[in-house]
Protein backbone atom coordinates (compact mmCIF):
# COMPACT_ATOMS: atom_id res chain seq x y z
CA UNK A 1 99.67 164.17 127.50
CA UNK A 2 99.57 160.43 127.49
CA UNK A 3 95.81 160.24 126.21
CA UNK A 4 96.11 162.85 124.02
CA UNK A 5 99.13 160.75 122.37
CA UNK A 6 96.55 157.60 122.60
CA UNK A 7 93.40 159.29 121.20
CA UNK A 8 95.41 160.88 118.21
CA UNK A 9 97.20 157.59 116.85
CA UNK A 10 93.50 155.90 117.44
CA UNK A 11 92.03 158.47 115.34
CA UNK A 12 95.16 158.07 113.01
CA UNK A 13 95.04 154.55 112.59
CA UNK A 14 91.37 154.72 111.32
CA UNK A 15 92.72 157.18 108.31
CA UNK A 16 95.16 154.85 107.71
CA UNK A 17 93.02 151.88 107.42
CA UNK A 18 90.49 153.94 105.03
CA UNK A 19 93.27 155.06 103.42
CA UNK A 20 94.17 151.40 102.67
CA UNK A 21 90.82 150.68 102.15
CA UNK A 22 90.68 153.45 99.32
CA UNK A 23 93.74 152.31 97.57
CA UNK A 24 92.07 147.98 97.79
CA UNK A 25 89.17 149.77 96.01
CA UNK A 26 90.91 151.28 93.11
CA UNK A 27 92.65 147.80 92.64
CA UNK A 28 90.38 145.05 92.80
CA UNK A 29 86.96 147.00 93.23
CA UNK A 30 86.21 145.96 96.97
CA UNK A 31 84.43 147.90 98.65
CA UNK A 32 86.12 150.64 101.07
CA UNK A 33 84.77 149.78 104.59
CA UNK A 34 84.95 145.92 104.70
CA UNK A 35 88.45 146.14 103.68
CA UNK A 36 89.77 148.78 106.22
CA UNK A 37 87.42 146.75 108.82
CA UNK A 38 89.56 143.49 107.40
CA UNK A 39 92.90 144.98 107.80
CA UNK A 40 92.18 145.86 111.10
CA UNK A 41 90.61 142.64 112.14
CA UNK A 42 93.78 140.80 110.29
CA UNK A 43 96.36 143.19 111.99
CA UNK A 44 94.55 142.21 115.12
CA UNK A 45 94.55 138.69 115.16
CA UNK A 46 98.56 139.35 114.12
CA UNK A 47 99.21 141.27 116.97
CA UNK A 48 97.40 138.68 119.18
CA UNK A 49 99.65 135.90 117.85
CA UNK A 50 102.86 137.52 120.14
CA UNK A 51 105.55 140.50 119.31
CA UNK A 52 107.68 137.79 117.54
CA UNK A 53 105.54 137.05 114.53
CA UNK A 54 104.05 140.56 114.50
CA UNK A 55 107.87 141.87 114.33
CA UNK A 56 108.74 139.02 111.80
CA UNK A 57 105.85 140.51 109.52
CA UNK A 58 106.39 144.19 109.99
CA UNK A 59 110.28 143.23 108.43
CA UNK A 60 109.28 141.88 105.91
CA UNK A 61 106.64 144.43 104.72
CA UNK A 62 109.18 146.96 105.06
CA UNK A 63 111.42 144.88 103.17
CA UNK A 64 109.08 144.64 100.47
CA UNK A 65 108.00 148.45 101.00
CA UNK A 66 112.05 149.44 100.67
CA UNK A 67 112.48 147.16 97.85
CA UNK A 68 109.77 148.38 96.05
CA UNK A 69 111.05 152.35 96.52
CA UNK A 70 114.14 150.96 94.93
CA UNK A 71 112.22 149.32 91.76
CA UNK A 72 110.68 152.47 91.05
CA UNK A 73 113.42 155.00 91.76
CA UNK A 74 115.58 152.61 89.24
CA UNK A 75 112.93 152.63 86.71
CA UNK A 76 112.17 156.49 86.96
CA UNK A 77 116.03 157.29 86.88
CA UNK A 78 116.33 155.91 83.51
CA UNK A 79 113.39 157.97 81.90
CA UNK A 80 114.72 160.94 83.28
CA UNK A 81 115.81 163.50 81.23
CA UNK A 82 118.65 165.94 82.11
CA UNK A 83 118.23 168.52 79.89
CA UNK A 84 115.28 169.36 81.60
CA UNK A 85 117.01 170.56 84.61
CA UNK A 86 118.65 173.26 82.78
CA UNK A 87 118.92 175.80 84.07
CA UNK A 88 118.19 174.60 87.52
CA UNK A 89 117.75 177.52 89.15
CA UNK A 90 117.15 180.38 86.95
């Protein structure tokens, strides 16, 4: 069970950092593979550093990733429009 738990977040993590990749691209026009191959090598050389500054950097990137829900969840919220959820459930 173990290495079927290792093999599938291995595989996993290689989506992500494609995914990643993908979304660089559409940004600044880098190309896909160099910049999943550059988070990973970054991410690396993070985790190498010690579980203190690789725990100091995962809080604040969900810090950021929390604040930024909140940004766009306050900015959505005021172009909604409640007559449009009428009637709800017809």
């Amino acid at each position: 069970m173990g290495w079927a738990y290792w093999g599938g977040y291995l595989i996993a993590s290689g989506y992500v950092t494609l995914g990643f990749g993908g979304y660089l691209e559409q940004l600044s026009g880098l190309p896909r593979g160099p910049a999943a191959v550059g988070l990973g090598i970054v991410l690396a050389l993070l985790n190498l550093r010690g579980v203190r500054v690789s725990s100091r950097f995962q809080t604040l990137l969900v810090a950021f990733e929390v604040t930024a829900l909140f940004v766009i969840a306050g900015v959505g919220s005021m172009h909604a429009r409640p007559a449009l959820l009428t009637p709800f459930m017809p």
